[in-house]
PDB file of N, CA and C in Angstrom:
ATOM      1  N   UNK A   1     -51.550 -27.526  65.391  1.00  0.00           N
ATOM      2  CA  UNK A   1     -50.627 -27.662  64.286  1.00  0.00           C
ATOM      3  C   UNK A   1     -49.275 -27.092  64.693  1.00  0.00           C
ATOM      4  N   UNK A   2     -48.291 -27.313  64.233  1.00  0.00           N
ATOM      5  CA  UNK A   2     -46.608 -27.423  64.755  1.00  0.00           C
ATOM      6  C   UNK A   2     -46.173 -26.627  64.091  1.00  0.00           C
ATOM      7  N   UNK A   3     -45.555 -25.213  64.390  1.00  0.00           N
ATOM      8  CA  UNK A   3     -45.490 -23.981  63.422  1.00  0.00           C
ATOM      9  C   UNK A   3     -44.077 -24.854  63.073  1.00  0.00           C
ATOM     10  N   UNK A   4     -43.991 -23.810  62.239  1.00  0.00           N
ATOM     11  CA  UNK A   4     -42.631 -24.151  61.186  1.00  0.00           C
ATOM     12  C   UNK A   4     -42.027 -23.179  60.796  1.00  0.00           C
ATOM     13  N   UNK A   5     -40.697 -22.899  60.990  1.00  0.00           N
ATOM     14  CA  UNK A   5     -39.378 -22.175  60.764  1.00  0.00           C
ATOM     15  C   UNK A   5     -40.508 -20.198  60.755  1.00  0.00           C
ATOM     16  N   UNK A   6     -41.217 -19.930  61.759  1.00  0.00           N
ATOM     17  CA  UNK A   6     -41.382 -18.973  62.011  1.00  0.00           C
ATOM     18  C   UNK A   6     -40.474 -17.843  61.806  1.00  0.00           C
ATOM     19  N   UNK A   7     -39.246 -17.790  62.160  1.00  0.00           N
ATOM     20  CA  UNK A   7     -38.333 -16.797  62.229  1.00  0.00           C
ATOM     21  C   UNK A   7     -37.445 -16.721  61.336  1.00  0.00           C
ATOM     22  N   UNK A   8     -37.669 -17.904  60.158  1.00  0.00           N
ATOM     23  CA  UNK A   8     -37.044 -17.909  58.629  1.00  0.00           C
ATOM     24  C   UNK A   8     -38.264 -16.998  57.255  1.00  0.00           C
ATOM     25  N   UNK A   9     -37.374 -16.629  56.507  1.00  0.00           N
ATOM     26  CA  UNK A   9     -38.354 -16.284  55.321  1.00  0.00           C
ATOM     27  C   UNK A   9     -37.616 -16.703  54.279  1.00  0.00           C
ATOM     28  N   UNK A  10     -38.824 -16.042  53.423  1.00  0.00           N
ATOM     29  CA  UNK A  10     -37.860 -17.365  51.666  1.00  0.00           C
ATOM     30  C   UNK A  10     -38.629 -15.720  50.991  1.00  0.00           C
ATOM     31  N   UNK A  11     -37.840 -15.110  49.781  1.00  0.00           N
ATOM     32  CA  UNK A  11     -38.427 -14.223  49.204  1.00  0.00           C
ATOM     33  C   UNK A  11     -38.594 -14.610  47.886  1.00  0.00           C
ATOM     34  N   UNK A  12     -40.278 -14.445  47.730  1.00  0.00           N
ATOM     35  CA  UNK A  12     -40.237 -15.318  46.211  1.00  0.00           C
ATOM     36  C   UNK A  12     -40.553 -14.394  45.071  1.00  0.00           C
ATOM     37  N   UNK A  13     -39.954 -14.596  43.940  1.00  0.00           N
ATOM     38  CA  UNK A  13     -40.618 -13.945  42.820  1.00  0.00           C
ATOM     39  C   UNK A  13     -42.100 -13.370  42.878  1.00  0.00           C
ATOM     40  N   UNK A  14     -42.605 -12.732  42.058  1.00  0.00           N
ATOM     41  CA  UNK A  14     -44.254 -12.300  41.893  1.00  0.00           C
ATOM     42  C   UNK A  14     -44.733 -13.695  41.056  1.00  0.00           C
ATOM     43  N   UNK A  15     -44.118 -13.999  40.265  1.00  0.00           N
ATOM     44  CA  UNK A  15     -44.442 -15.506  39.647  1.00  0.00           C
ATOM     45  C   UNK A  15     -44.704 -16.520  40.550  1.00  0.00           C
ATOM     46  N   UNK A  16     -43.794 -16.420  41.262  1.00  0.00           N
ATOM     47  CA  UNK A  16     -43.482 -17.718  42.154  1.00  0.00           C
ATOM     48  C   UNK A  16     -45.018 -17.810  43.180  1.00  0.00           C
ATOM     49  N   UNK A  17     -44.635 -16.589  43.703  1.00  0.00           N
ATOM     50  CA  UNK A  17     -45.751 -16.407  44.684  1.00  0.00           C
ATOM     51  C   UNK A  17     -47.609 -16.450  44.049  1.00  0.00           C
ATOM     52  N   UNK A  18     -47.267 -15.956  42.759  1.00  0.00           N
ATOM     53  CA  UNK A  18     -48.577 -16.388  41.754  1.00  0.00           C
ATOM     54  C   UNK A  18     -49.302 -17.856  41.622  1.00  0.00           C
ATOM     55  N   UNK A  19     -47.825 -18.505  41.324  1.00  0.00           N
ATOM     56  CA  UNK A  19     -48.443 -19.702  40.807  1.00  0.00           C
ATOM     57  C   UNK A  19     -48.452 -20.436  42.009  1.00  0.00           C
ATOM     58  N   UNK A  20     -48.024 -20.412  43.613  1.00  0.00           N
ATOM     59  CA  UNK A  20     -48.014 -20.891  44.495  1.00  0.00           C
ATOM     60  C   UNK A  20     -49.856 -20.880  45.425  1.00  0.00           C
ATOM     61  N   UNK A  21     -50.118 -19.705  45.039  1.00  0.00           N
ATOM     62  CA  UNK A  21     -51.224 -18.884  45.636  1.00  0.00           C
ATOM     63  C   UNK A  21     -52.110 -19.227  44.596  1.00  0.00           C
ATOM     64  N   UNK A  22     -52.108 -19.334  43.282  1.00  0.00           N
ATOM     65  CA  UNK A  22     -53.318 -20.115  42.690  1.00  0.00           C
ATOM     66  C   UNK A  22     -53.480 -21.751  42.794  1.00  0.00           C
ATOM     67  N   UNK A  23     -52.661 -22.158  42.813  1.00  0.00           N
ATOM     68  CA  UNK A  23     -52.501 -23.690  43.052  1.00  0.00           C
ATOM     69  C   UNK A  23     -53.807 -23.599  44.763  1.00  0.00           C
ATOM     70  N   UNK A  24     -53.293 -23.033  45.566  1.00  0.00           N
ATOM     71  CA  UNK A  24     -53.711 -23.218  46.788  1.00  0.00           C
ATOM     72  C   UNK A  24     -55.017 -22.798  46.468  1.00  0.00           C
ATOM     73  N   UNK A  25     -55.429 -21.393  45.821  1.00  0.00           N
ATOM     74  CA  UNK A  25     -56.979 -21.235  45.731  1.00  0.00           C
ATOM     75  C   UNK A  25     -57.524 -22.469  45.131  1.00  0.00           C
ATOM     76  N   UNK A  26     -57.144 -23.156  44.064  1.00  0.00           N
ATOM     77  CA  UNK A  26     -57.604 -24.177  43.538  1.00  0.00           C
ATOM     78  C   UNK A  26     -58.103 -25.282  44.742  1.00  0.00           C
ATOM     79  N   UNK A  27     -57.039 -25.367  45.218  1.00  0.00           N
ATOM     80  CA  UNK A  27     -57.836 -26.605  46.758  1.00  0.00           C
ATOM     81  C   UNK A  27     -58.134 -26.205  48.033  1.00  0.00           C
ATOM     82  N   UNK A  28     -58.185 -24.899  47.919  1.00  0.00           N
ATOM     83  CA  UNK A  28     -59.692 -23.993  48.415  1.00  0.00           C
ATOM     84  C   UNK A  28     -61.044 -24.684  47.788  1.00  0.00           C
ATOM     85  N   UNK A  29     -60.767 -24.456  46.556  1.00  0.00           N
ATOM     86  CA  UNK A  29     -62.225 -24.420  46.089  1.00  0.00           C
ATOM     87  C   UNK A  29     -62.621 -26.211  46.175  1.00  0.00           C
ATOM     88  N   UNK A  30     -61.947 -26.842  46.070  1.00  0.00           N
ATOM     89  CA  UNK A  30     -61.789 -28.842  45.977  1.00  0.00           C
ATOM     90  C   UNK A  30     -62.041 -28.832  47.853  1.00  0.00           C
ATOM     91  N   UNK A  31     -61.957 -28.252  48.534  1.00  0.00           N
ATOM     92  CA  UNK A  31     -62.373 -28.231  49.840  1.00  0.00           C
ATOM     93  C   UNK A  31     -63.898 -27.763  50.332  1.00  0.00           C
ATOM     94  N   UNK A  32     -64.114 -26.298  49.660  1.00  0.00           N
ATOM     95  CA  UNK A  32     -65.273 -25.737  49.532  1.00  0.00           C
ATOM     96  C   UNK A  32     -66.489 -26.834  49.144  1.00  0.00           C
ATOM     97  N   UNK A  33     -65.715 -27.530  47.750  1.00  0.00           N
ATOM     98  CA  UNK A  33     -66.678 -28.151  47.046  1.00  0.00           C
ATOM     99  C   UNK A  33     -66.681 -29.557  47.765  1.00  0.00           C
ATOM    100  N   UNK A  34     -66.050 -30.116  48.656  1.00  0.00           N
ATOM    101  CA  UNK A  34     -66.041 -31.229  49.877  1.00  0.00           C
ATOM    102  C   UNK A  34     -67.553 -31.039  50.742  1.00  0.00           C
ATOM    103  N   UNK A  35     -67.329 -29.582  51.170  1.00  0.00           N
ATOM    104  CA  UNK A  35     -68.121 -29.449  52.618  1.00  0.00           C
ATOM    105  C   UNK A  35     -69.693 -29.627  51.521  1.00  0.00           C
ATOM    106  N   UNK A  36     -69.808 -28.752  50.535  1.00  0.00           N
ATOM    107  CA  UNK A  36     -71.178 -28.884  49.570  1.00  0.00           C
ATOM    108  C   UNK A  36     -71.506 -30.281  49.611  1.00  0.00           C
ATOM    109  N   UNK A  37     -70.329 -31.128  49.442  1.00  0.00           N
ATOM    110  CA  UNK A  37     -71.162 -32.825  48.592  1.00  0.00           C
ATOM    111  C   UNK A  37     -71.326 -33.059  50.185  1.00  0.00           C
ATOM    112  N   UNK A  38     -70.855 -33.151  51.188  1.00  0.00           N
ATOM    113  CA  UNK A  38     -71.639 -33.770  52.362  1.00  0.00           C
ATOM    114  C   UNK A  38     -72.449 -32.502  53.135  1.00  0.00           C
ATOM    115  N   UNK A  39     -72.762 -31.477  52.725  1.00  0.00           N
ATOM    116  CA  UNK A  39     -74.106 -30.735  53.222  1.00  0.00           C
ATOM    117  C   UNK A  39     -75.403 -31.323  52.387  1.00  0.00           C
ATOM    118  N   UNK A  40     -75.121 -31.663  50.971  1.00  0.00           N
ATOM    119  CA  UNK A  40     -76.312 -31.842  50.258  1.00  0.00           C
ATOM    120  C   UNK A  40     -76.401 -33.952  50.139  1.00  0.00           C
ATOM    121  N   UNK A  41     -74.986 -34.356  51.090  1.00  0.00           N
ATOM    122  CA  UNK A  41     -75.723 -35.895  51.324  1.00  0.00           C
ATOM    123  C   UNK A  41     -75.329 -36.577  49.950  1.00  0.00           C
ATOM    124  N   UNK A  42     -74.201 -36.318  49.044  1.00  0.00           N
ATOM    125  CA  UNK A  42     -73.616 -36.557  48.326  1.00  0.00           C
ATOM    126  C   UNK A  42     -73.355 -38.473  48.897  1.00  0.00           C
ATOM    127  N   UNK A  43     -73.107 -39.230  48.014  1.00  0.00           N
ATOM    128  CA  UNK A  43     -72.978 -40.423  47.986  1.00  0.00           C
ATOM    129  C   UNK A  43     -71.181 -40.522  48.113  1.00  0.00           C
ATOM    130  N   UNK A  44     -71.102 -41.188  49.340  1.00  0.00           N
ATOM    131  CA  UNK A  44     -69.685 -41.472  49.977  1.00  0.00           C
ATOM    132  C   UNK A  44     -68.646 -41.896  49.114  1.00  0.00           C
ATOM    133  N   UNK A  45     -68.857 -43.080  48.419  1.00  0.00           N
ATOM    134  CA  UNK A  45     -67.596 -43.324  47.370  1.00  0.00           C
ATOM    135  C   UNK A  45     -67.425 -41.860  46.290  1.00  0.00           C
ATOM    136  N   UNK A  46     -68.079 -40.925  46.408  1.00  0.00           N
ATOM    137  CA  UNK A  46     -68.216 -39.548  45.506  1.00  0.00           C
ATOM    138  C   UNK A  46     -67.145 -38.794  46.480  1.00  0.00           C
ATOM    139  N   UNK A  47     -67.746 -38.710  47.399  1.00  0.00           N
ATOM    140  CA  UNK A  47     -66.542 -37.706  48.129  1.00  0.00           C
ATOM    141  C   UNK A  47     -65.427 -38.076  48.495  1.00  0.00           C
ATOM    142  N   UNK A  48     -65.389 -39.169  48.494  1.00  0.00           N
ATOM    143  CA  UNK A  48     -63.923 -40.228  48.747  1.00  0.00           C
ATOM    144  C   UNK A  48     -63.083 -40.129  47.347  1.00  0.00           C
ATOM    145  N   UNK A  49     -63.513 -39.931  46.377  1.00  0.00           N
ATOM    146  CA  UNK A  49     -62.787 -39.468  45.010  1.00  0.00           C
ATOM    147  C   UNK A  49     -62.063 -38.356  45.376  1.00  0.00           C
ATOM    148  N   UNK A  50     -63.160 -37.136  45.567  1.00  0.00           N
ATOM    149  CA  UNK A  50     -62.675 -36.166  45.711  1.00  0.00           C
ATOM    150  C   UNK A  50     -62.131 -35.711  46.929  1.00  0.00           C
ATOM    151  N   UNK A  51     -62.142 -36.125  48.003  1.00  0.00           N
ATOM    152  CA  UNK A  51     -60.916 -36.295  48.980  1.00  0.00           C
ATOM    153  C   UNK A  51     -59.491 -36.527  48.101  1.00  0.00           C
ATOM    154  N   UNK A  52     -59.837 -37.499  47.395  1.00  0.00           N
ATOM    155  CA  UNK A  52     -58.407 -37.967  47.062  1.00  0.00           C
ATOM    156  C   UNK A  52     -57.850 -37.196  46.284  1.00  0.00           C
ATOM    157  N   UNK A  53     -58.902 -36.585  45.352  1.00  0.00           N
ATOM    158  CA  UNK A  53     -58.405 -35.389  44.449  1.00  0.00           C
ATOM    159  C   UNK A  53     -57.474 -34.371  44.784  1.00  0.00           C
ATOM    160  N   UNK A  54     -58.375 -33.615  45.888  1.00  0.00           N
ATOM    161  CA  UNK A  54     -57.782 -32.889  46.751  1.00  0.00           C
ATOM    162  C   UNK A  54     -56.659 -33.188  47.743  1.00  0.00           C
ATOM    163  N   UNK A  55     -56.301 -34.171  47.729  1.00  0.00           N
ATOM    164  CA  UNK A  55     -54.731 -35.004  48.267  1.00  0.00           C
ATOM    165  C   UNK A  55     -53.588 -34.862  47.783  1.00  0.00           C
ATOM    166  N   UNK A  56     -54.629 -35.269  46.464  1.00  0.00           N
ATOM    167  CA  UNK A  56     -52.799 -35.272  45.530  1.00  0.00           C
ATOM    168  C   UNK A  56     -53.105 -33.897  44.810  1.00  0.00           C
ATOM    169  N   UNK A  57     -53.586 -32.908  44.868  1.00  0.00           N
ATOM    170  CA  UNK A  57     -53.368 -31.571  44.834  1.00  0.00           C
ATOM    171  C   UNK A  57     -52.312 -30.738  45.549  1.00  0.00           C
ATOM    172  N   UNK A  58     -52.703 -31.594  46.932  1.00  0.00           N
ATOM    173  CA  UNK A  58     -51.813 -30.987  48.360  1.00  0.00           C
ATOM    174  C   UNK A  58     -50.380 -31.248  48.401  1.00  0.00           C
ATOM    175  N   UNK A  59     -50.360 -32.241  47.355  1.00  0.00           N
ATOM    176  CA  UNK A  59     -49.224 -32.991  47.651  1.00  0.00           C
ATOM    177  C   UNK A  59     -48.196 -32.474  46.487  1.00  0.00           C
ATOM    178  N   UNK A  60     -49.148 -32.343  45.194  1.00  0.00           N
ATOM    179  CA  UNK A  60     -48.329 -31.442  44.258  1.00  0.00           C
ATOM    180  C   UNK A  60     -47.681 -30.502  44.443  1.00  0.00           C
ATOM    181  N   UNK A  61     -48.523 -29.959  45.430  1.00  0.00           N
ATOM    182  CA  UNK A  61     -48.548 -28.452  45.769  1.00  0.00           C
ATOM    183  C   UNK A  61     -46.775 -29.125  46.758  1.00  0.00           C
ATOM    184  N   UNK A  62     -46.939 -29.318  47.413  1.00  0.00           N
ATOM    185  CA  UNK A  62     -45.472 -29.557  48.016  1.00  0.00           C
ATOM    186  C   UNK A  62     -44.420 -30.074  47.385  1.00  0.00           C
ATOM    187  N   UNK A  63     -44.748 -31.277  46.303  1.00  0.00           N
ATOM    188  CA  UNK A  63     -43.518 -31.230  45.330  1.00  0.00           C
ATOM    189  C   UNK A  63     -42.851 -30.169  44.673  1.00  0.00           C
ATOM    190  N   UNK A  64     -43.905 -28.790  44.545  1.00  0.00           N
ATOM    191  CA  UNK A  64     -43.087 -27.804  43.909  1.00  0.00           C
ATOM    192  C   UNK A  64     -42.717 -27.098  44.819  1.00  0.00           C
ATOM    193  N   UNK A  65     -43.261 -26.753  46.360  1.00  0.00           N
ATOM    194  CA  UNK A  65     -42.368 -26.049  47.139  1.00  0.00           C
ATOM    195  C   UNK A  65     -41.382 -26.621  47.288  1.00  0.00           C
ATOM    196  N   UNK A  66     -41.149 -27.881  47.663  1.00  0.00           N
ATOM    197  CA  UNK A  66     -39.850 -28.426  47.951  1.00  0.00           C
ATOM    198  C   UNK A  66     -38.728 -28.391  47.546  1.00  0.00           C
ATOM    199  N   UNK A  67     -39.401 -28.847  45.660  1.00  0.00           N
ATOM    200  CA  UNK A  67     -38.360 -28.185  44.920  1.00  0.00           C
ATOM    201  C   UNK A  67     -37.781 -27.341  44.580  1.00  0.00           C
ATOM    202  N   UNK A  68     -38.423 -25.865  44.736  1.00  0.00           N
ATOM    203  CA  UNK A  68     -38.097 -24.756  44.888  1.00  0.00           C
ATOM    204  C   UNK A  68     -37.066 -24.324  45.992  1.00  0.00           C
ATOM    205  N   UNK A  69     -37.297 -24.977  47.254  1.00  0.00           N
ATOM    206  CA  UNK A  69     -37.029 -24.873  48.570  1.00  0.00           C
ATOM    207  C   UNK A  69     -35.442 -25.398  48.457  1.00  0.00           C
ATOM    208  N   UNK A  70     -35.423 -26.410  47.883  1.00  0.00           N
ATOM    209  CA  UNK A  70     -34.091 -27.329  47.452  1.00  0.00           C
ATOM    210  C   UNK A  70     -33.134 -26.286  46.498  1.00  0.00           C
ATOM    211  N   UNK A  71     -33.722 -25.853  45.542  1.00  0.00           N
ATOM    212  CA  UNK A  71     -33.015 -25.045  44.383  1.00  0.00           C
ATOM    213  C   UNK A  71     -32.424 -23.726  44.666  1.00  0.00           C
ATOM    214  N   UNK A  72     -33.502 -23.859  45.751  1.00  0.00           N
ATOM    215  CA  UNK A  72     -32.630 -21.954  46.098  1.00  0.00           C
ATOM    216  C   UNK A  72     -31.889 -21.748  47.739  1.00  0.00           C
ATOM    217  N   UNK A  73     -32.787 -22.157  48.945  1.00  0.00           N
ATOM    218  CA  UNK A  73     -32.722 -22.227  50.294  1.00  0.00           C
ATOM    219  C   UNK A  73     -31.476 -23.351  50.550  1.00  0.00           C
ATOM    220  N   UNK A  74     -31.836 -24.482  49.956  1.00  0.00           N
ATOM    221  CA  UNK A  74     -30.865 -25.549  50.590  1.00  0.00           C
ATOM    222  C   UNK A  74     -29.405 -25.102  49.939  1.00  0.00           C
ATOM    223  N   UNK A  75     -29.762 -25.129  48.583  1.00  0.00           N
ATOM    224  CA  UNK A  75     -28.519 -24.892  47.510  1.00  0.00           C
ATOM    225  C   UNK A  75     -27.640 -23.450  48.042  1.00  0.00           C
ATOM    226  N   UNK A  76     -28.356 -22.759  48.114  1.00  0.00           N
ATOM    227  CA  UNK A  76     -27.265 -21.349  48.781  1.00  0.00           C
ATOM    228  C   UNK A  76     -26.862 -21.136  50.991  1.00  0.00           C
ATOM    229  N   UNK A  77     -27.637 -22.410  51.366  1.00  0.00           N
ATOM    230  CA  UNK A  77     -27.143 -22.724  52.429  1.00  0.00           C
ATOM    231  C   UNK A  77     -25.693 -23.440  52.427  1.00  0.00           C
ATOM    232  N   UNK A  78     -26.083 -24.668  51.497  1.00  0.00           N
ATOM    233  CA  UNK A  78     -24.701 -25.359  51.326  1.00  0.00           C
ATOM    234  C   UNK A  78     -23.578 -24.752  50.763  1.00  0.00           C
ATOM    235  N   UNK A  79     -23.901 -23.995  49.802  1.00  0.00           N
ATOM    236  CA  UNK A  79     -22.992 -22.983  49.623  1.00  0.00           C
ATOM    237  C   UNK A  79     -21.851 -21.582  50.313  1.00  0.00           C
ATOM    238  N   UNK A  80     -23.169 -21.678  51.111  1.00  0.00           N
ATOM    239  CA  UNK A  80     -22.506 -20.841  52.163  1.00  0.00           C
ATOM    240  C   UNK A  80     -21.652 -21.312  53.651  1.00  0.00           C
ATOM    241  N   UNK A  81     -22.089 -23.091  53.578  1.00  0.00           N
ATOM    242  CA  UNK A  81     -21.109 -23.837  54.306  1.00  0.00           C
ATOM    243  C   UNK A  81     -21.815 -24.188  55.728  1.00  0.00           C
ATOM    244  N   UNK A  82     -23.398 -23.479  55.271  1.00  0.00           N
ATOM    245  CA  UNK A  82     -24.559 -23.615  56.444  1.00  0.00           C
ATOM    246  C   UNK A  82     -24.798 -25.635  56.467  1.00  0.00           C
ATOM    247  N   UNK A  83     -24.217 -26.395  57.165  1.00  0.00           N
ATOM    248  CA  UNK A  83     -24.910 -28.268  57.405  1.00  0.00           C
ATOM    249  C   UNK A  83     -26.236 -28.183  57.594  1.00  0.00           C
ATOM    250  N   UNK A  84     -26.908 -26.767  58.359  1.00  0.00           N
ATOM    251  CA  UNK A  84     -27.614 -27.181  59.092  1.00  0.00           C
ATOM    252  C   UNK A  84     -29.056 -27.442  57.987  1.00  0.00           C
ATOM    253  N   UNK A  85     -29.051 -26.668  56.854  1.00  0.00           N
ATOM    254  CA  UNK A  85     -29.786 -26.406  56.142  1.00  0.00           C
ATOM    255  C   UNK A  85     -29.894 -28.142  55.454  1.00  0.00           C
ATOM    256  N   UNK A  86     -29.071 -28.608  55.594  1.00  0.00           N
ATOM    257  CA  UNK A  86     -29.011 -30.326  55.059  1.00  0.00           C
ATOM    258  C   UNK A  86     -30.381 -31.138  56.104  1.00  0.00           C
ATOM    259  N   UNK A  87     -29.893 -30.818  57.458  1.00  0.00           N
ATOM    260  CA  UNK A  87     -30.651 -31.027  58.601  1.00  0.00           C
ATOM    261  C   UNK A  87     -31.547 -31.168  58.440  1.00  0.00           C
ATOM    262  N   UNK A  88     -32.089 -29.114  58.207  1.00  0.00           N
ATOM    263  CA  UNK A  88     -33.274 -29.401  58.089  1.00  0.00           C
ATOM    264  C   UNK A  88     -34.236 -30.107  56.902  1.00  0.00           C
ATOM    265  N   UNK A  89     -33.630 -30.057  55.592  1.00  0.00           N
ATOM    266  CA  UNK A  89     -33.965 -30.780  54.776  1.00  0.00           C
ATOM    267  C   UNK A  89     -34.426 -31.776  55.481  1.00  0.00           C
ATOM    268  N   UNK A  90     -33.294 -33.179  55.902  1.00  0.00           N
ATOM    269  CA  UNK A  90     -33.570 -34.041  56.114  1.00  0.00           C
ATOM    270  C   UNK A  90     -34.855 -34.199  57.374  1.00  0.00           C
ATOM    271  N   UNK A  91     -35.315 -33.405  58.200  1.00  0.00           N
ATOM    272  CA  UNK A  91     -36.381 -33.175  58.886  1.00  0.00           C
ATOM    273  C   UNK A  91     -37.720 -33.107  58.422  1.00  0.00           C
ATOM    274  N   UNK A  92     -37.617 -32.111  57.419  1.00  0.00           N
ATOM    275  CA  UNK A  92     -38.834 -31.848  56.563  1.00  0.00           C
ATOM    276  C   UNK A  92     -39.126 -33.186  55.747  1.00  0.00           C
ATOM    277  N   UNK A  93     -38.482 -33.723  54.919  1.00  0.00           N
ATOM    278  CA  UNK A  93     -38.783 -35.311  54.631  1.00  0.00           C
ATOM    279  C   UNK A  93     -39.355 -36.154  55.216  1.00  0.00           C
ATOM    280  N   UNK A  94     -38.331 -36.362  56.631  1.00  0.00           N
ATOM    281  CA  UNK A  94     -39.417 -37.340  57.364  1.00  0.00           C
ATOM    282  C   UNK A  94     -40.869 -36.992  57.635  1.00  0.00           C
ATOM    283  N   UNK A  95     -41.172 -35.702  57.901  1.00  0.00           N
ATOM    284  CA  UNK A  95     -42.544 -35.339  57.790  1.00  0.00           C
ATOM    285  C   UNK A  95     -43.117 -35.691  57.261  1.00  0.00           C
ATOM    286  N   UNK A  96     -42.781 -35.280  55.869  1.00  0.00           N
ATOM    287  CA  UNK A  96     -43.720 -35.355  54.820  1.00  0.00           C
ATOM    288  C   UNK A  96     -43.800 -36.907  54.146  1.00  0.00           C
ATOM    289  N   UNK A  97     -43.069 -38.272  54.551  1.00  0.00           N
ATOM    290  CA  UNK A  97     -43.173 -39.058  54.580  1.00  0.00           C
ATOM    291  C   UNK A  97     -43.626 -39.977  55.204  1.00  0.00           C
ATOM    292  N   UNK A  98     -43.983 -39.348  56.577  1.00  0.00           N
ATOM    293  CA  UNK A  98     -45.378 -39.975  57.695  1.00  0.00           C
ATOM    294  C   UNK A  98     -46.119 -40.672  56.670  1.00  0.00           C
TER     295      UNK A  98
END
C-alpha cells in the first residue's frame, strides 16, 4: 500500500476524530462480519450484498474526510498562497476515482 503525506498532519477536533473513528469501527465490524459469512459458507449473492455494503461505507467514510480536508487543509493552503495544496487535491481525486 502507497503511504500518504506521512510528514503532513491535520489536527482534528475530539468530535471530529469521534465521529471519524466510529464510522471506521462500524466497517470493522461489516468486515468482521464478511470473514463470519464465508467461514460459516454463507451463500455468495449474501456476501456480495454485504461487500457492497461495506463499499459504500468506505466510500462515505471518504466523502466526509474529503470534505473536511477541502474546508480546512485546502481552504487555509489557498489562503496562504500555498498552489501546491490545489495539486495535491487534484492528485487525491484521481485516486479516488480509479
Amino acid at each position: 500500500m502507497e503511504s500518504c503525506c506521512c510528514k503532513k498532519t491535520k489536527e482534528r477536533t475530539e468530535e471530529e476524530r469521534k465521529r471519524l473513528t466510529n464510522r471506521l469501527s462500524r466497517i470493522e465490524g461489516q468486515i468482521r462480519g464478511l470473514r463470519e459469512m464465508v467461514n460459516h459458507d454463507a451463500y455468495c449473492p449474501d456476501i456480495l450484498i454485504q461487500v457492497s455494503a461495506a463499499s459504500a461505507a468506505l466510500n462515505s467514510f471518504s466523502r466526509e474526510l474529503l470534505g473536511q480536508h477541502i474546508h480546512t487543509c485546502v481552504t487555509d493552503g489557498i489562503r496562504r498562497g500555498d498552489d501546491e495544496v490545489v495539486d495535491e487535491l487534484v492528485g487525491v481525486l484521481q485516486k479516488l476515482m480509479k
